[in-house]
PDB file of N, CA and C in Angstrom:
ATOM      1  N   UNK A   1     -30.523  33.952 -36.820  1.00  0.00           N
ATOM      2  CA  UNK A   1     -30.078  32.581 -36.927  1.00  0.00           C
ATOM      3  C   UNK A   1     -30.165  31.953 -35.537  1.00  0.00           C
ATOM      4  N   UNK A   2     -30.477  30.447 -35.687  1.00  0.00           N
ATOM      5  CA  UNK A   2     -30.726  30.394 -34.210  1.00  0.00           C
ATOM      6  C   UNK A   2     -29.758  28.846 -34.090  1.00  0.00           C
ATOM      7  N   UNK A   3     -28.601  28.829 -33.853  1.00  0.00           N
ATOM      8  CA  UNK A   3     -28.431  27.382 -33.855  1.00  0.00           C
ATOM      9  C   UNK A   3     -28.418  26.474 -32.937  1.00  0.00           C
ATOM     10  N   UNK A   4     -29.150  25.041 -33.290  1.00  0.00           N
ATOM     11  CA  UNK A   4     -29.418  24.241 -32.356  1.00  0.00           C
ATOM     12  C   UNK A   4     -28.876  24.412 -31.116  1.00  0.00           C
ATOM     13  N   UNK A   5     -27.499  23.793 -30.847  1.00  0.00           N
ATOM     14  CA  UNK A   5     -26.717  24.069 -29.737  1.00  0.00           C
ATOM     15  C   UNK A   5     -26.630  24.948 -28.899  1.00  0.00           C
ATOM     16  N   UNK A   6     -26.770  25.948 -29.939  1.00  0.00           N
ATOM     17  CA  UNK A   6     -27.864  27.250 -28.589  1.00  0.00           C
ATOM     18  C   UNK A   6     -28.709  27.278 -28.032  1.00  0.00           C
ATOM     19  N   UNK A   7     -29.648  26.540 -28.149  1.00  0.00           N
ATOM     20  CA  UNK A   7     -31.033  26.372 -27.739  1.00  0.00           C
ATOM     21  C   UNK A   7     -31.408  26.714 -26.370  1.00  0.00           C
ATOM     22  N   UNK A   8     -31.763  26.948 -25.891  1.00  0.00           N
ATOM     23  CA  UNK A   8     -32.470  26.651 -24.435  1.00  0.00           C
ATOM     24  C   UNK A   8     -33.297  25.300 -24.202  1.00  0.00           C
ATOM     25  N   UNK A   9     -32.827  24.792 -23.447  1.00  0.00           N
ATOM     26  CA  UNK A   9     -33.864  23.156 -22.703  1.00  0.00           C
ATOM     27  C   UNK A   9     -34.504  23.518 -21.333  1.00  0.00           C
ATOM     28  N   UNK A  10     -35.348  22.942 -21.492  1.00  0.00           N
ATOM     29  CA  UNK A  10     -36.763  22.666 -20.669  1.00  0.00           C
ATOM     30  C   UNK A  10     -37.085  21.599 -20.706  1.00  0.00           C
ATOM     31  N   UNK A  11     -36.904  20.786 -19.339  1.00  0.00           N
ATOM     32  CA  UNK A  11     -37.232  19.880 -18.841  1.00  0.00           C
ATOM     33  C   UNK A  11     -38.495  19.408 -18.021  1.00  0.00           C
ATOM     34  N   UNK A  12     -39.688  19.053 -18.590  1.00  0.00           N
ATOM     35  CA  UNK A  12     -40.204  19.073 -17.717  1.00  0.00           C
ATOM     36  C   UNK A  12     -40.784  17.430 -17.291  1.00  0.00           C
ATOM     37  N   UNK A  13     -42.385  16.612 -16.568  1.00  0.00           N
ATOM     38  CA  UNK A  13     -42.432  15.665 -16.290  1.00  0.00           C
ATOM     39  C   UNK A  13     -42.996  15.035 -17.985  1.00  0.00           C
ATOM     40  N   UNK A  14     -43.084  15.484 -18.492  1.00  0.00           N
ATOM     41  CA  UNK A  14     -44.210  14.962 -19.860  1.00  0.00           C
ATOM     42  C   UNK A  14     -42.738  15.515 -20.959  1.00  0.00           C
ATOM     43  N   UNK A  15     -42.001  16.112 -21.387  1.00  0.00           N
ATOM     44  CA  UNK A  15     -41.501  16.571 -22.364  1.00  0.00           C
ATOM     45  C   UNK A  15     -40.235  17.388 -22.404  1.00  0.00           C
ATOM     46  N   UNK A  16     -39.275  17.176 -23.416  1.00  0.00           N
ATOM     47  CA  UNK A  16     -38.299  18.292 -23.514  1.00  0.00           C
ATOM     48  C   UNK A  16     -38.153  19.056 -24.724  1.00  0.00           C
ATOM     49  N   UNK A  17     -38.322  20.638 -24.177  1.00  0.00           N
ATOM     50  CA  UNK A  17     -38.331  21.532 -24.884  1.00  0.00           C
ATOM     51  C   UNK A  17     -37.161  22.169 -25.695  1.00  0.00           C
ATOM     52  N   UNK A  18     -37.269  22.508 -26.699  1.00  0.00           N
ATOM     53  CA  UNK A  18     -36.206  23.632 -26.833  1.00  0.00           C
ATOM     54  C   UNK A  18     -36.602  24.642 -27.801  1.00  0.00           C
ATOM     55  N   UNK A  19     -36.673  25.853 -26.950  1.00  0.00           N
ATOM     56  CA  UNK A  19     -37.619  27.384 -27.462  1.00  0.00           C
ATOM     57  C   UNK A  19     -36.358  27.559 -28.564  1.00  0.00           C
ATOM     58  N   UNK A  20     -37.350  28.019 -29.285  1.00  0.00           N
ATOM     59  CA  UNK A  20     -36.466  28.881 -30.669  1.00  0.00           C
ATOM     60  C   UNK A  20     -36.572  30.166 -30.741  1.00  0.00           C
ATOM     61  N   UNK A  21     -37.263  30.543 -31.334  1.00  0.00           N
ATOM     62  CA  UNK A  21     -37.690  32.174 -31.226  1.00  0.00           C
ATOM     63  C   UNK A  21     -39.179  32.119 -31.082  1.00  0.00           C
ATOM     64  N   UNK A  22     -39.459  33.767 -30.651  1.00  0.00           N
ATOM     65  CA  UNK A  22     -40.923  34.283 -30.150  1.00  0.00           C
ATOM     66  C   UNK A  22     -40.882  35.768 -30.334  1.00  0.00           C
ATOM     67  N   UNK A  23     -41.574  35.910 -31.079  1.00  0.00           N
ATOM     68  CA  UNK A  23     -41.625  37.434 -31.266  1.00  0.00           C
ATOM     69  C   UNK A  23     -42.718  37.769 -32.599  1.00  0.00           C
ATOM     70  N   UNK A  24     -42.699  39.065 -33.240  1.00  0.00           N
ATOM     71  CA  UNK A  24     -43.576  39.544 -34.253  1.00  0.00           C
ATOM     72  C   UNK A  24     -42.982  39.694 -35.413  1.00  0.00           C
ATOM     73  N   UNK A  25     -43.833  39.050 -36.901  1.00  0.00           N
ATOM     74  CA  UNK A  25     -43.155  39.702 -37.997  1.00  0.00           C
ATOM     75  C   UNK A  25     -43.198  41.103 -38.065  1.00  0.00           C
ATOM     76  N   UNK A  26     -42.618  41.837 -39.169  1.00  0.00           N
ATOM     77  CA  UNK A  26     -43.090  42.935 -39.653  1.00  0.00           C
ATOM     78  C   UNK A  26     -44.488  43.094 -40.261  1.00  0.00           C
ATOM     79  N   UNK A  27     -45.369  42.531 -40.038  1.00  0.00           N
ATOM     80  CA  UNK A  27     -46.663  42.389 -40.767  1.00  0.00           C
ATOM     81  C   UNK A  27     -47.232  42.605 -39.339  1.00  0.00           C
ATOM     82  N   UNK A  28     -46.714  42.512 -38.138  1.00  0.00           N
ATOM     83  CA  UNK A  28     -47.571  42.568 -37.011  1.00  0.00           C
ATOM     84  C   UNK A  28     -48.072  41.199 -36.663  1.00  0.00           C
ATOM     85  N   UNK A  29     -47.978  39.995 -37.427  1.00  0.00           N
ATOM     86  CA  UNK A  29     -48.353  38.545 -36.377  1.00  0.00           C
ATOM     87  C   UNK A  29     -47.184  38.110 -35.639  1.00  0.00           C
ATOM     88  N   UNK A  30     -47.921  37.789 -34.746  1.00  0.00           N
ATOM     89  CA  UNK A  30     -46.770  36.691 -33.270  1.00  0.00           C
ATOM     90  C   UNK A  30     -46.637  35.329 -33.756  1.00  0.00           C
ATOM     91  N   UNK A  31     -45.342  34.801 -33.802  1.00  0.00           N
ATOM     92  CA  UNK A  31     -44.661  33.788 -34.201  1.00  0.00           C
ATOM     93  C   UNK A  31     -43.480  33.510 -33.340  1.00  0.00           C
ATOM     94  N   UNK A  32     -44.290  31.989 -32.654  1.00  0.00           N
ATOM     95  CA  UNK A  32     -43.368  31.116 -31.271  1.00  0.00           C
ATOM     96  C   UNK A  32     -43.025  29.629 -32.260  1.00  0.00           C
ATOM     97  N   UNK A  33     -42.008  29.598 -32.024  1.00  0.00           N
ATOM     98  CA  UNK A  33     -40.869  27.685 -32.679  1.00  0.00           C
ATOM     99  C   UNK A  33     -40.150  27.514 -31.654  1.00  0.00           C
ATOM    100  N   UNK A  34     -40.605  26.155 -31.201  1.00  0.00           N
ATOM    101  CA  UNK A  34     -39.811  25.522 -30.359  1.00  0.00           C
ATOM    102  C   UNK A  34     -39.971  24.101 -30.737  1.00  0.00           C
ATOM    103  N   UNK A  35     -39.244  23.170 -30.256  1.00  0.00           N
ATOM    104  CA  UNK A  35     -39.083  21.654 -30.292  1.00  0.00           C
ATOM    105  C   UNK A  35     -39.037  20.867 -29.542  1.00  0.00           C
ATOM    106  N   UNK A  36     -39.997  20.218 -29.587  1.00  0.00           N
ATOM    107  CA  UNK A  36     -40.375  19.185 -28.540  1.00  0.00           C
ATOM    108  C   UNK A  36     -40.408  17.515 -28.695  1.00  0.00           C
ATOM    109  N   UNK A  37     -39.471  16.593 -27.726  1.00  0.00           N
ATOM    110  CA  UNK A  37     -39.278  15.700 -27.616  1.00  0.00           C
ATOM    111  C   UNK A  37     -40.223  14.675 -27.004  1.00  0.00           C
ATOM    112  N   UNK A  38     -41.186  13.921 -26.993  1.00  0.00           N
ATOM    113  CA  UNK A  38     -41.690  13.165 -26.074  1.00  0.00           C
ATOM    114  C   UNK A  38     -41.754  11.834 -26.344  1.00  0.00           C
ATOM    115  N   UNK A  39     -41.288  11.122 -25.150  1.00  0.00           N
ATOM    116  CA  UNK A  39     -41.208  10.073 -24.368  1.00  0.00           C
ATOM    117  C   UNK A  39     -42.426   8.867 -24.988  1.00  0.00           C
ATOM    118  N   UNK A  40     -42.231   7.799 -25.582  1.00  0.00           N
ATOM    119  CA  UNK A  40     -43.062   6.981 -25.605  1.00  0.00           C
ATOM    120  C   UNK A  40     -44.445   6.674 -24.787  1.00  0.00           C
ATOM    121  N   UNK A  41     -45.620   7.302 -25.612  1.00  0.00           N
ATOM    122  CA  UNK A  41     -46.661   6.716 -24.714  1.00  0.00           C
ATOM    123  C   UNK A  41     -47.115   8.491 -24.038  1.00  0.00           C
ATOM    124  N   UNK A  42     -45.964   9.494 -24.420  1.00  0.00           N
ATOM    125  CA  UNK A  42     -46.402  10.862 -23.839  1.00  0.00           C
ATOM    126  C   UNK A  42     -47.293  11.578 -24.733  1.00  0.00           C
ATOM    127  N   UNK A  43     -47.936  12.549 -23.858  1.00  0.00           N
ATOM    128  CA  UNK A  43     -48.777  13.583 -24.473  1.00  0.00           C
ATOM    129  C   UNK A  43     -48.130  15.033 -23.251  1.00  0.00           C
ATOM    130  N   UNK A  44     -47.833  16.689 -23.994  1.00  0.00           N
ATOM    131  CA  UNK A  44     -47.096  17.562 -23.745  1.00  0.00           C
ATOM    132  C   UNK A  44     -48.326  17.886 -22.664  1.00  0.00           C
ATOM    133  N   UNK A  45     -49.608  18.251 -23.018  1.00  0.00           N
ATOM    134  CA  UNK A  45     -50.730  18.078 -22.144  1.00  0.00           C
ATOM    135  C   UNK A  45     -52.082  17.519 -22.811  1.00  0.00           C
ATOM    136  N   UNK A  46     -52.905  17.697 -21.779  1.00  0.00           N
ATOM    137  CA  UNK A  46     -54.475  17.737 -22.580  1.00  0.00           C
ATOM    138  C   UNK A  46     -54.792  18.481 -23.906  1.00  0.00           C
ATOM    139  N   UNK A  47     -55.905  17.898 -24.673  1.00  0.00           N
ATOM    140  CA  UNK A  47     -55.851  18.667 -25.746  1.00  0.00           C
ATOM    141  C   UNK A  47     -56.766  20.023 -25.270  1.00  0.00           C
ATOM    142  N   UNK A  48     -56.793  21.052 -26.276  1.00  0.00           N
ATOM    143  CA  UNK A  48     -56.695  22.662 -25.829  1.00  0.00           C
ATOM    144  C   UNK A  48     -57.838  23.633 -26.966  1.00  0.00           C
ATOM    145  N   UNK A  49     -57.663  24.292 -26.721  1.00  0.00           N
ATOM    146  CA  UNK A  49     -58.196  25.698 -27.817  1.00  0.00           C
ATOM    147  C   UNK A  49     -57.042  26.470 -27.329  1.00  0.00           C
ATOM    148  N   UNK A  50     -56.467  27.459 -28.585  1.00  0.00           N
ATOM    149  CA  UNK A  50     -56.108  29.372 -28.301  1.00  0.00           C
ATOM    150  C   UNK A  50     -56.537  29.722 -29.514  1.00  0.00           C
ATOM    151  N   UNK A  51     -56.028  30.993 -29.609  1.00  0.00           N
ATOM    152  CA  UNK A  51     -56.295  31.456 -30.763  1.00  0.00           C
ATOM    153  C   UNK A  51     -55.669  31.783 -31.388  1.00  0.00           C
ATOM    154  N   UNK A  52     -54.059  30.984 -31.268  1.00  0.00           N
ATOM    155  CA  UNK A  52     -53.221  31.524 -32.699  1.00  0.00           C
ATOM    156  C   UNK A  52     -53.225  29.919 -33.221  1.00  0.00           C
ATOM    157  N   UNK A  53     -53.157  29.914 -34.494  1.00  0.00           N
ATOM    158  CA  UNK A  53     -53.100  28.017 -35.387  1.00  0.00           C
ATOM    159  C   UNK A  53     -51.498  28.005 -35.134  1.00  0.00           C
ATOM    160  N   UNK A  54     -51.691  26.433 -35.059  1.00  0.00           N
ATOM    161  CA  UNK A  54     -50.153  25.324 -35.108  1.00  0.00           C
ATOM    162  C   UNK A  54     -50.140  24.580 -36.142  1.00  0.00           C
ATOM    163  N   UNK A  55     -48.833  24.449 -36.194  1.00  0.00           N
ATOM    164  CA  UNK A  55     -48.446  23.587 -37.136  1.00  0.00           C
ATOM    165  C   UNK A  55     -47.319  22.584 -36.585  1.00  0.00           C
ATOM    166  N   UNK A  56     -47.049  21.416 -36.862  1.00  0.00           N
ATOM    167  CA  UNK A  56     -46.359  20.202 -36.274  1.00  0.00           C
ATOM    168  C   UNK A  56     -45.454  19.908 -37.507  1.00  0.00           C
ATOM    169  N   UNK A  57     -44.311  19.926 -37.492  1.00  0.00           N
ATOM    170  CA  UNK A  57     -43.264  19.187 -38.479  1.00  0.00           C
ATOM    171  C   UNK A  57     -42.175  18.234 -37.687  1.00  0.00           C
ATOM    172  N   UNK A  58     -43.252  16.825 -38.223  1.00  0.00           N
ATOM    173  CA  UNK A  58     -42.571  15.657 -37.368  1.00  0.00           C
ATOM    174  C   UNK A  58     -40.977  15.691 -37.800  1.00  0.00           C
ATOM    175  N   UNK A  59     -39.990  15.442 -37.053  1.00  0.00           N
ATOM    176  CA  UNK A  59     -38.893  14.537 -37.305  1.00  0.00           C
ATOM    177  C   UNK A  59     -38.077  13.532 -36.896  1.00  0.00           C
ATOM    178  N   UNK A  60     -39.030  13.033 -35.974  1.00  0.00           N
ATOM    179  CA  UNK A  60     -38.374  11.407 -35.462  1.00  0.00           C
ATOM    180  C   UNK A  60     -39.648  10.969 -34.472  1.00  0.00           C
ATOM    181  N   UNK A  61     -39.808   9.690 -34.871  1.00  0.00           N
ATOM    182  CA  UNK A  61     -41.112   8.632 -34.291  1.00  0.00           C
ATOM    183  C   UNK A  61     -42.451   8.865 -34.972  1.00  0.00           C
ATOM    184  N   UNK A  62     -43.387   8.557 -33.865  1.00  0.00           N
ATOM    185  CA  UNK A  62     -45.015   8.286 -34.442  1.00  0.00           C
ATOM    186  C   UNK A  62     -45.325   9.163 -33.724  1.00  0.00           C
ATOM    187  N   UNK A  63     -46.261   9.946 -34.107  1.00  0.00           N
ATOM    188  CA  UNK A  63     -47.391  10.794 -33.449  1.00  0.00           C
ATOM    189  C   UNK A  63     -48.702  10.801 -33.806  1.00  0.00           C
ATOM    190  N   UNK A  64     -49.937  10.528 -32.713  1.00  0.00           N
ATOM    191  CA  UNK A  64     -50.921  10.601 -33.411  1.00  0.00           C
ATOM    192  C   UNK A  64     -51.328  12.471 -33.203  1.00  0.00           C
ATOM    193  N   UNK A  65     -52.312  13.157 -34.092  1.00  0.00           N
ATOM    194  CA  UNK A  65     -52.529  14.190 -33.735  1.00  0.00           C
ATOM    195  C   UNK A  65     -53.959  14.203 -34.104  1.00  0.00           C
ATOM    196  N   UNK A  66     -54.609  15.226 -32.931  1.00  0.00           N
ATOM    197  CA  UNK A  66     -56.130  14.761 -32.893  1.00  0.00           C
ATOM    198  C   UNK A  66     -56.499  16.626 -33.039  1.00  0.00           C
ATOM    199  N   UNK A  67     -57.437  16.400 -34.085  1.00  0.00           N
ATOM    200  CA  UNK A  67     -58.069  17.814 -34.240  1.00  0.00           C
ATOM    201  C   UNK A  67     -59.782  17.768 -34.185  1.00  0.00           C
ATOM    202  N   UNK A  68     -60.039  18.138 -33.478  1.00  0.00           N
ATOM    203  CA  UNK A  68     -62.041  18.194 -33.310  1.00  0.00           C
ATOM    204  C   UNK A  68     -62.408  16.880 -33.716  1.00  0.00           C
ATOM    205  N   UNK A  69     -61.542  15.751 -32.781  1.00  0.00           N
ATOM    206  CA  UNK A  69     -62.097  14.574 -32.870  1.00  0.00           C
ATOM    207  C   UNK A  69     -61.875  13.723 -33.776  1.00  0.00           C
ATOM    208  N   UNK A  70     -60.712  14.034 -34.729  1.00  0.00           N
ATOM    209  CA  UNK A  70     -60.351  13.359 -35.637  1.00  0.00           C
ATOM    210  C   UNK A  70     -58.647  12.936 -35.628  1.00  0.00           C
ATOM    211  N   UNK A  71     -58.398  11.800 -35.493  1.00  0.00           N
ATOM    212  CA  UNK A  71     -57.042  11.472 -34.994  1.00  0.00           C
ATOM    213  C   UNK A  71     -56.381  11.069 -36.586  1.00  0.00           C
ATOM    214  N   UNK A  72     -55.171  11.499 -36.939  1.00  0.00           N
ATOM    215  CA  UNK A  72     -54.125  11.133 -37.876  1.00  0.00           C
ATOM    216  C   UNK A  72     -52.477  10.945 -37.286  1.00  0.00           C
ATOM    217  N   UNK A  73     -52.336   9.567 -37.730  1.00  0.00           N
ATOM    218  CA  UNK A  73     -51.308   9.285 -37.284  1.00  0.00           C
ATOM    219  C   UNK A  73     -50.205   9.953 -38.564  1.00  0.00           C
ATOM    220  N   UNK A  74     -48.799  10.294 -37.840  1.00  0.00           N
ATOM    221  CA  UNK A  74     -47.977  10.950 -38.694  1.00  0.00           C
ATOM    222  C   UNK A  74     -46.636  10.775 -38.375  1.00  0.00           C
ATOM    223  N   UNK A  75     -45.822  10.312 -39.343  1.00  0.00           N
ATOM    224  CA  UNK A  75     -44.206  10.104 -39.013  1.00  0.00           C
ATOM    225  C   UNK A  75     -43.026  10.909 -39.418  1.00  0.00           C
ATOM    226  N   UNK A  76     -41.840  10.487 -39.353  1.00  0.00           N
ATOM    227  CA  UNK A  76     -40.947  11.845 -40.015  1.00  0.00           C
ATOM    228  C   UNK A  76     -41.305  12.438 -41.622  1.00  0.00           C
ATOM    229  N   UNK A  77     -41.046  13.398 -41.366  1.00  0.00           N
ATOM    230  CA  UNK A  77     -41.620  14.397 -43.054  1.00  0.00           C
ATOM    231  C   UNK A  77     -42.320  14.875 -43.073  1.00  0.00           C
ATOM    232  N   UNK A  78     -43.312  14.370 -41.971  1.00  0.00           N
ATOM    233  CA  UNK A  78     -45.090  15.107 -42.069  1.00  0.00           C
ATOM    234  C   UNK A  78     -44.954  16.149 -41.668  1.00  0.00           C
ATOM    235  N   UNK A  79     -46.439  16.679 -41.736  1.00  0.00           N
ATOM    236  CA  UNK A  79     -46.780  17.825 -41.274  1.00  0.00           C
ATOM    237  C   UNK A  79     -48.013  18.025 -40.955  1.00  0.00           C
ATOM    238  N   UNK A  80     -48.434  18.175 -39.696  1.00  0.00           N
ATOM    239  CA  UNK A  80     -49.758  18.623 -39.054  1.00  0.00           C
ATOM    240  C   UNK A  80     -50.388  20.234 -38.839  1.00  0.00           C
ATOM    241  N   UNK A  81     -51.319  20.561 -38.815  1.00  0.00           N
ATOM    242  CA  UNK A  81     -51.904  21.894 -38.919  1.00  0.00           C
ATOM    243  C   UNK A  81     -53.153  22.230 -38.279  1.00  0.00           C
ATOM    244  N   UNK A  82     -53.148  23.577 -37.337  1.00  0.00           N
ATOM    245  CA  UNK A  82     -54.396  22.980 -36.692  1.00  0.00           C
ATOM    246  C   UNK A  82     -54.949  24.821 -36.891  1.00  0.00           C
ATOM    247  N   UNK A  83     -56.109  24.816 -37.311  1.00  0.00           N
ATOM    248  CA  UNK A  83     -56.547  26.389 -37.226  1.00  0.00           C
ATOM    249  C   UNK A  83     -56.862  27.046 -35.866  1.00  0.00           C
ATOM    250  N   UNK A  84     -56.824  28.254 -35.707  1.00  0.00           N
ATOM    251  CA  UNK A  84     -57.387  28.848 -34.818  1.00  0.00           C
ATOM    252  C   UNK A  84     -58.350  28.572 -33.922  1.00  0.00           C
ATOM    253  N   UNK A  85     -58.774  28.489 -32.558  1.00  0.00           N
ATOM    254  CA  UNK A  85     -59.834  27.515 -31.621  1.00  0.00           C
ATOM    255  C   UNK A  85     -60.327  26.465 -31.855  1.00  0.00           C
ATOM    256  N   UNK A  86     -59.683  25.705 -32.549  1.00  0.00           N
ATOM    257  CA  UNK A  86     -59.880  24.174 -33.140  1.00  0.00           C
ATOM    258  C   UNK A  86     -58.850  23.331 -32.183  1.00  0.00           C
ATOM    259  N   UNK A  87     -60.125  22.629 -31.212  1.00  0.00           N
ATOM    260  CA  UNK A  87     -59.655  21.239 -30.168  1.00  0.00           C
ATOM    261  C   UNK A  87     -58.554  20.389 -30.557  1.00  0.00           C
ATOM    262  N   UNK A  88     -57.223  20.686 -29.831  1.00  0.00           N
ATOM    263  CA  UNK A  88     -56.478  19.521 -30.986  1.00  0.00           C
ATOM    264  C   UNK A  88     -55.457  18.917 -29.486  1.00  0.00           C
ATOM    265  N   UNK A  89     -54.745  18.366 -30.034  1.00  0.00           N
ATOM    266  CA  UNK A  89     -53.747  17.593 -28.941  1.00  0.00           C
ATOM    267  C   UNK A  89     -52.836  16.508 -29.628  1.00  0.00           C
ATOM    268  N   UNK A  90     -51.611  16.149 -29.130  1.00  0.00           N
ATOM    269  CA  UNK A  90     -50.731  15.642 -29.798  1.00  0.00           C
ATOM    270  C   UNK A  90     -49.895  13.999 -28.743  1.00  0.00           C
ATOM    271  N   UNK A  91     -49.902  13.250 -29.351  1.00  0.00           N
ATOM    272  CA  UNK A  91     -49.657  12.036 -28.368  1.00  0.00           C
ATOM    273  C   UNK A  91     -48.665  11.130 -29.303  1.00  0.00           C
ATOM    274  N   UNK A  92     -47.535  10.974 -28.347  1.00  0.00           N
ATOM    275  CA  UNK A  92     -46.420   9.801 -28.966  1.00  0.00           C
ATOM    276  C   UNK A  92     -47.321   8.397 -28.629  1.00  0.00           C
ATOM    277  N   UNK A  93     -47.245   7.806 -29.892  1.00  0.00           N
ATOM    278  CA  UNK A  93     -47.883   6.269 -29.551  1.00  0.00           C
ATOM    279  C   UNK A  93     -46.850   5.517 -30.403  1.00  0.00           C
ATOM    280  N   UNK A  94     -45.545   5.874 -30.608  1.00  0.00           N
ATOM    281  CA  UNK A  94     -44.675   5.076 -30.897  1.00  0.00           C
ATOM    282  C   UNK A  94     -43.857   4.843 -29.952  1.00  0.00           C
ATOM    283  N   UNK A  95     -42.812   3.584 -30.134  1.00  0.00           N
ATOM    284  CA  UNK A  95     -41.677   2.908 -29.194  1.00  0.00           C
ATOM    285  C   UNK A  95     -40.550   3.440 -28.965  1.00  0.00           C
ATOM    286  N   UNK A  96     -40.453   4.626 -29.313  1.00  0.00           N
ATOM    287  CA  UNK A  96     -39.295   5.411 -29.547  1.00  0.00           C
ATOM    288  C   UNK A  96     -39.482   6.826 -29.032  1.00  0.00           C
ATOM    289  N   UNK A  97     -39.084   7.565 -28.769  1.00  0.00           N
ATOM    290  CA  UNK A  97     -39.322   9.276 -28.470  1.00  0.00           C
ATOM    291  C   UNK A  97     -39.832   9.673 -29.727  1.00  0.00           C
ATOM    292  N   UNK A  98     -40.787  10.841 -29.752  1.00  0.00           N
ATOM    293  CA  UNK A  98     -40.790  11.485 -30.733  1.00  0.00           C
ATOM    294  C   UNK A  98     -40.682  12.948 -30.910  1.00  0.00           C
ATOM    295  N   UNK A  99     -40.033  13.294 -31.896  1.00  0.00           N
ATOM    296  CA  UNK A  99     -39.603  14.991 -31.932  1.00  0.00           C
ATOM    297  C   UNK A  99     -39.991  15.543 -33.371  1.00  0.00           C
ATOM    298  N   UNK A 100     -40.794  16.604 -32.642  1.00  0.00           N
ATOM    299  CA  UNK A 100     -41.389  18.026 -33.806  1.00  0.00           C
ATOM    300  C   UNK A 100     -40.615  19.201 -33.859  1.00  0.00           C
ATOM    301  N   UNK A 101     -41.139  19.538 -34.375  1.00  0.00           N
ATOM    302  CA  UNK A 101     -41.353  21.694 -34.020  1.00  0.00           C
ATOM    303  C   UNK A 101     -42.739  21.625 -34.041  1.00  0.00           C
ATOM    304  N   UNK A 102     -43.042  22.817 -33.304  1.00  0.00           N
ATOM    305  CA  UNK A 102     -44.098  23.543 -33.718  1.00  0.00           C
ATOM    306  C   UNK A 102     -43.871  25.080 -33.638  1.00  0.00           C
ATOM    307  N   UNK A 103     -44.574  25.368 -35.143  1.00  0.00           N
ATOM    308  CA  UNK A 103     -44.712  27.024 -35.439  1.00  0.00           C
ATOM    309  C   UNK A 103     -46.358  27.036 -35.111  1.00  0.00           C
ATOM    310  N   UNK A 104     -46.434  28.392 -34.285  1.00  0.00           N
ATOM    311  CA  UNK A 104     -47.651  28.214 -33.714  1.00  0.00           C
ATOM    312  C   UNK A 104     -47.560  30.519 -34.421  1.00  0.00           C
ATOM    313  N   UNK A 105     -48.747  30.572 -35.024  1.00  0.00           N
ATOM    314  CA  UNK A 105     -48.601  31.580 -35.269  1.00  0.00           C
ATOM    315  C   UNK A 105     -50.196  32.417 -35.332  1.00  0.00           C
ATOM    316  N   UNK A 106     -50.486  34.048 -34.663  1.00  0.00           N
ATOM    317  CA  UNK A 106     -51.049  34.299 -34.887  1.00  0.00           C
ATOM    318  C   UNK A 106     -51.385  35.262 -32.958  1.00  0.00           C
ATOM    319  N   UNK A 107     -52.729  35.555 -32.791  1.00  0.00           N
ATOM    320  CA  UNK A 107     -52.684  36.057 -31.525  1.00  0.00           C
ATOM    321  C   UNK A 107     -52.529  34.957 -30.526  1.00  0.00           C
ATOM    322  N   UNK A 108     -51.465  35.489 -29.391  1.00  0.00           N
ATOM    323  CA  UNK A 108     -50.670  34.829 -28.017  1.00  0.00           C
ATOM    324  C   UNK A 108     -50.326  33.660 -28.311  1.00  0.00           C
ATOM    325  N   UNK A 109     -49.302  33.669 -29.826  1.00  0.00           N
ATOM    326  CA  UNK A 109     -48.720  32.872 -29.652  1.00  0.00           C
ATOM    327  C   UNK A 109     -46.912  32.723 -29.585  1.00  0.00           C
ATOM    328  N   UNK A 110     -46.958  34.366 -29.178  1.00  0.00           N
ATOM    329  CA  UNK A 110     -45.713  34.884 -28.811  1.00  0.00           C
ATOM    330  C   UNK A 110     -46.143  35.839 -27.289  1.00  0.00           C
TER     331      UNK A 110
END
């Protein structure tokens, strides 16, 4: 169980974090959740490749999210998904902060 208030924060110039868990199922995949806040107009960094897939579950503001060149904008409820070495990146373009999770699962992503 991990409850909010426990969290750990991370502050950094682009975003605030808060790690959830990181570790392996019993099946042997690595599985990292944390939650991230950003700032109107922010992006956490450049967009990327690894090789474990993400997933984004908006819950407050606009986010656009860009996967191999294809941008979808997404608000609370959604859910974004990005496979394995697939170019993606994530940018608040709303007036407000916006806050996800992301479950990022698979190799180094624990």
């Amino acid at each position: 169980m991990y409850p909010f208030d426990r969290l750990p924060v991370h502050t950094s110039s682009t975003a605030l974090t808060r790690a959830v868990l990181k570790g392996k199922l019993s099946t042997g995949e690595s599985l990292e959740v944390h939650e991230t806040t950003l700032p109107p107009g922010a992006a956490p960094h450049p967009p990327h490749r690894h090789p474990h897939s993400e997933m984004w579950l908006i819950r407050e503001g606009t986010v656009d999210i860009t996967v191999n060149d294809l941008t979808t904008r997404l608000g609370p409820g959604s859910l974004g998904f990005v496979s394995s070495n697939d170019e993606h990146g994530i940018k608040n373009v709303g007036l407000v902060p916006a806050t996800y999770f992301v479950v990022a699962m698979g190799p180094g992503a624990s």
